[in-house]
Protein backbone atom coordinates (compact mmCIF):
# COMPACT_ATOMS: atom_id res chain seq x y z
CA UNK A 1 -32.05 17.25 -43.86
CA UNK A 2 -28.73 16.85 -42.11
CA UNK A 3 -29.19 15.67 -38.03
CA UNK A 4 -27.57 17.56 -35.46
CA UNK A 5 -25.26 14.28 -35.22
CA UNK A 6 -23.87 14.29 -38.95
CA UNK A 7 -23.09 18.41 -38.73
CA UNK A 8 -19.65 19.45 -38.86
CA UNK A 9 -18.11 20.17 -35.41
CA UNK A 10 -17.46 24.06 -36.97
CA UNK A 11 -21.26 23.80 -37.98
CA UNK A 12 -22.56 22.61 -34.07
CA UNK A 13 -19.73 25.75 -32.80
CA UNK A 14 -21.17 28.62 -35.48
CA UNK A 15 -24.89 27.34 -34.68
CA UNK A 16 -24.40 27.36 -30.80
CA UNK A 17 -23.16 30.89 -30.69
CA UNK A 18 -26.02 31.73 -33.07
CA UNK A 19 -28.43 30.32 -30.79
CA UNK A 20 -27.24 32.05 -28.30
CA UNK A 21 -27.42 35.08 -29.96
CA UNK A 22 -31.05 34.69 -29.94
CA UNK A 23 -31.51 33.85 -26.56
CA UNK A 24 -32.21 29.90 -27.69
CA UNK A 25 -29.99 28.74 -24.93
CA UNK A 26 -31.07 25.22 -25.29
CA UNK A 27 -30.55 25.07 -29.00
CA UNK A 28 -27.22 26.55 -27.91
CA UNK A 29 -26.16 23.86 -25.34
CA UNK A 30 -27.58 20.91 -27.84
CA UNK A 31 -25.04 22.03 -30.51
CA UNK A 32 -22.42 22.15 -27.85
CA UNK A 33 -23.47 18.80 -26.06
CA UNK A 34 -23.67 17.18 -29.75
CA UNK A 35 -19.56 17.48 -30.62
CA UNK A 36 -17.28 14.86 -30.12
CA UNK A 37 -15.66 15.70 -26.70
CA UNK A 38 -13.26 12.93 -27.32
CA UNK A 39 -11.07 14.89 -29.52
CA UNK A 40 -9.36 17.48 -27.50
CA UNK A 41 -9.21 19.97 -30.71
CA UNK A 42 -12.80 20.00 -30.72
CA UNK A 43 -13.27 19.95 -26.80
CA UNK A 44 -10.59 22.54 -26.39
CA UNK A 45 -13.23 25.00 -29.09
CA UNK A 46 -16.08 23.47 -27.31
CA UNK A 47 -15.35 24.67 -23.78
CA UNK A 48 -13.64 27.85 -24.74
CA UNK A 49 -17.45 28.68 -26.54
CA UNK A 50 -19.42 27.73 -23.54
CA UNK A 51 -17.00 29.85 -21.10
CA UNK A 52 -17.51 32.73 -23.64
CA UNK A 53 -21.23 32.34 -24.04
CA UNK A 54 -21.93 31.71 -20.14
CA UNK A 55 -19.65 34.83 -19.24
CA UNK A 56 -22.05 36.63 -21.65
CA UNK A 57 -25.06 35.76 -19.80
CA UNK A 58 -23.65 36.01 -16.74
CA UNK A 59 -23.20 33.08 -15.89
CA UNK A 60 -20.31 33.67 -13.87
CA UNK A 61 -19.47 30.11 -12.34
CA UNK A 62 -20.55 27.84 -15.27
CA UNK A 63 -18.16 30.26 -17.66
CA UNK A 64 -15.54 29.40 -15.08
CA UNK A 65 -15.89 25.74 -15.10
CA UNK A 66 -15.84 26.12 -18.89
CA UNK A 67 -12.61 28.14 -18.94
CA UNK A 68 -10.64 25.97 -16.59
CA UNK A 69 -11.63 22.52 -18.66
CA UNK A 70 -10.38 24.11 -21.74
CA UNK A 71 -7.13 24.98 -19.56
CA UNK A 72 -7.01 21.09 -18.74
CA UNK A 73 -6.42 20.84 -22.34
CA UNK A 74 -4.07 23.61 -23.13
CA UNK A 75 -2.81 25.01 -19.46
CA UNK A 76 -0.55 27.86 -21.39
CA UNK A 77 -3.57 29.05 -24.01
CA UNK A 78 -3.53 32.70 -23.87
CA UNK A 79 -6.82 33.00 -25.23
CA UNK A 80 -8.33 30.48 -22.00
CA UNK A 81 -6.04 32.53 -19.54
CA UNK A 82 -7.51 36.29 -21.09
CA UNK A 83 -10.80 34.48 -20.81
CA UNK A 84 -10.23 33.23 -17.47
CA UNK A 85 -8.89 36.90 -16.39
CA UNK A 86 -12.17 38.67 -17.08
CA UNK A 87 -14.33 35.66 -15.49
CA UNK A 88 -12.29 36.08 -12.26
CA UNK A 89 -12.69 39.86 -12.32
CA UNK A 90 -16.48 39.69 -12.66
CA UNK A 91 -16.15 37.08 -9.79
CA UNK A 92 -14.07 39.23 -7.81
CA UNK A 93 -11.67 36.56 -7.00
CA UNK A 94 -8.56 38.92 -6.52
CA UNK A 95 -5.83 37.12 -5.66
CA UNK A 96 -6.48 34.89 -9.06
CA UNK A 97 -7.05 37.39 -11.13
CA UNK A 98 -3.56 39.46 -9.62
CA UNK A 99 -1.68 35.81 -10.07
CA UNK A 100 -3.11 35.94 -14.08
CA UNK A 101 -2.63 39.46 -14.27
CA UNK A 102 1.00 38.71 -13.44
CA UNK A 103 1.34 35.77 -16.26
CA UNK A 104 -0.36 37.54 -19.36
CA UNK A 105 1.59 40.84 -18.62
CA UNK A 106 5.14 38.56 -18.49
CA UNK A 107 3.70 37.26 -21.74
CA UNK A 108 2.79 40.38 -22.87
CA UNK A 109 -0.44 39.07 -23.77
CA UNK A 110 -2.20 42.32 -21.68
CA UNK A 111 -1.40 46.00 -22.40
CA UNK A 112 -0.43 48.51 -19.88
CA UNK A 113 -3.57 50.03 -19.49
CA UNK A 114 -5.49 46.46 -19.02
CA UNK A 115 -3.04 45.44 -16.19
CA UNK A 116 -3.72 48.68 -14.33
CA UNK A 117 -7.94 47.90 -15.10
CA UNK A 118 -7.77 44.93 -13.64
CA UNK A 119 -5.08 45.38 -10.76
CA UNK A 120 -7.20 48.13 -9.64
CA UNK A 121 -10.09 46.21 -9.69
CA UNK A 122 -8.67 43.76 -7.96
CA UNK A 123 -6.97 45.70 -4.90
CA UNK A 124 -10.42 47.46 -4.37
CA UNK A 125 -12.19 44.16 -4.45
CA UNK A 126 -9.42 42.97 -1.70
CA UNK A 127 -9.82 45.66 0.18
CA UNK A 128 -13.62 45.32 0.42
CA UNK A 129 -13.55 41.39 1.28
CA UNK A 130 -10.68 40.65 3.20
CA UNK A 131 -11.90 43.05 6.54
CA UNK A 132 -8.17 44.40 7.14
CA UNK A 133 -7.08 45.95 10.16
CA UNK A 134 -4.07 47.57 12.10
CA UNK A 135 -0.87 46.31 10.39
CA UNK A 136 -2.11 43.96 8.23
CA UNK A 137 -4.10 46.65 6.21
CA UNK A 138 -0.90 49.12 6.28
CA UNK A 139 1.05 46.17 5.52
CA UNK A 140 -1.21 45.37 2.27
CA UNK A 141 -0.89 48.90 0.57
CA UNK A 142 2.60 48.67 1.10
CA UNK A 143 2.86 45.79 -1.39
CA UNK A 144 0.54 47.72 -3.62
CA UNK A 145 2.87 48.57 -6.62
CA UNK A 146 3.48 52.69 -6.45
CA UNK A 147 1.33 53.36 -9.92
CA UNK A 148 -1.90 51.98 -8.24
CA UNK A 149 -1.64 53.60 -5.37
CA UNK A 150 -1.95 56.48 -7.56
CA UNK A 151 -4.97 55.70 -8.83
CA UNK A 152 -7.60 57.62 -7.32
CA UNK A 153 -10.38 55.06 -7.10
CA UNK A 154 -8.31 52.52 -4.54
CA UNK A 155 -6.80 55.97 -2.83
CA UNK A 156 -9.83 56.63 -1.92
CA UNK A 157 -10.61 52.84 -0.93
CA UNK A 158 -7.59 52.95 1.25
CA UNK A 159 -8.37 56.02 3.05
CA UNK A 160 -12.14 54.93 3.82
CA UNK A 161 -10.47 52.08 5.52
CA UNK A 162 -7.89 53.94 7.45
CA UNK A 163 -11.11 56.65 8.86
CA UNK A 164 -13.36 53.28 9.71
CA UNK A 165 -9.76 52.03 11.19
CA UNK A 166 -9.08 54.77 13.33
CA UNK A 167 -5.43 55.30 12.13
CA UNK A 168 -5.05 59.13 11.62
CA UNK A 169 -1.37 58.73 12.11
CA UNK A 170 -0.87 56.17 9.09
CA UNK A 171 -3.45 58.40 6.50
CA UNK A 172 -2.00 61.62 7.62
CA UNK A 173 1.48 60.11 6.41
CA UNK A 174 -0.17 58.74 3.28
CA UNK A 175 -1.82 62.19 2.28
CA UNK A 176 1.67 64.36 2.68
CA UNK A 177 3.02 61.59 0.23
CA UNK A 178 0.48 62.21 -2.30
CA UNK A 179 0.28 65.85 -1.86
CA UNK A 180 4.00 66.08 -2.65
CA UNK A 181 3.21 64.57 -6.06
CA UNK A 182 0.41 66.39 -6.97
CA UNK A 183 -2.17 68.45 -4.85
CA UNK A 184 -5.53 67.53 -4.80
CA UNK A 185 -8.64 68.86 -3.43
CA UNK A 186 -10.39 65.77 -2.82
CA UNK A 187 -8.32 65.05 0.37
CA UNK A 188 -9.10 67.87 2.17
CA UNK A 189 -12.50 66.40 3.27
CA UNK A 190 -9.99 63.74 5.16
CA UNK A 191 -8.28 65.93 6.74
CA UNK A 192 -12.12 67.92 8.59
CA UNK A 193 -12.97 64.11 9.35
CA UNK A 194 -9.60 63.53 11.06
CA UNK A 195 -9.88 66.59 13.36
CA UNK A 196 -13.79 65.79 14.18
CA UNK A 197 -12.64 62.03 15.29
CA UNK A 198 -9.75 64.07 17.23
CA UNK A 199 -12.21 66.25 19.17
CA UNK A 200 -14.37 63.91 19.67
């Protein structure tokens, strides 16, 4: 029987992921640990693996690490930066995932739809971490490009944060701009919690 040292390095790669595929996570990392790191083709496959395997078990920070070695290797790989794009998202580190968002789309490694996914994502997840207040959180959805702003999800975001803010003035503004391009419903609730804060 062949040892885990004569295998192929495709062999140790298509045995890892099959090991993981069963949950044998340290039959998984043996295969990986057991190919020649030496030669970057192999490490580059090696590291992309683990960053794919990891970010399938959640393992959020280890799939990072993974990603950014194999990015040590090959800094332009699309497939490490895609990678890298959806570990950052499930990290909720916006500002890199807005800076990669930025690359792949100039690339046009990311469709339409994906850039406004993850954009969205990442505004909300800004929004939510970075405690904004006064100007600087007017000043941030002014930078927000104009087709996020439409979408509902980070409107909605943005006008939680204006109510906990206290700055009727600035959301009143913001809802007659998006009721002159298209009504909706939903903001009327803002509106009855604008004139209770007023009379109170």
């Amino acid at each position: 029987a062949d040892t885990e040292d004569s295998l192929s390095p495709l062999h140790h790669l298509l045995a890892a992921r099959a090991s993981h595929a069963f949950r044998s996570y340290a039959k998984r990392d043996a295969h990986l640990d057991a190919l020649d790191m030496q030669n970057q083709e192999i490490a580059l496959a090696a590291h992309i693996t683990r960053a794919q395997l990891y970010l399938d078990q959640r393992k959020f920070n280890l799939a990072l690490d993974a990603v950014l070695a194999a990015k040590a290797i090959s800094p332009k790989l699309t497939a490490a930066m895609l990678l890298e794009l959806k570990i950052r998202h499930r990290l909720k580190q916006a500002e890199h995932t807005l800076e990669l968002i930025d690359q792949l789309e100039k690339s046009e490694a990311l469709d339409a739809t994906s850039c406004i996914h993850y954009r969205l994502a990442a505004y909300i997840a800004q929004l939510r971490t970075l405690s904004l207040q006064g100007r600087k959180l007017t000043e941030w959805w002014s930078a927000i490009p104009n087709n996020i702003q439409q979408e509902y999800a980070l409107r909605e975001a943005y006008f939680q944060a204006l109510l906990a803010d206290k700055q009727a003035t600035e959301l009143l503004k913001v809802m007659q701009i998006q009721l002159k391009n298209v009504w909706d419903s939903q903001l009327i609730h803002y509106l009855t919690d604008l004139r209770c804060d007023s009379a109170d």
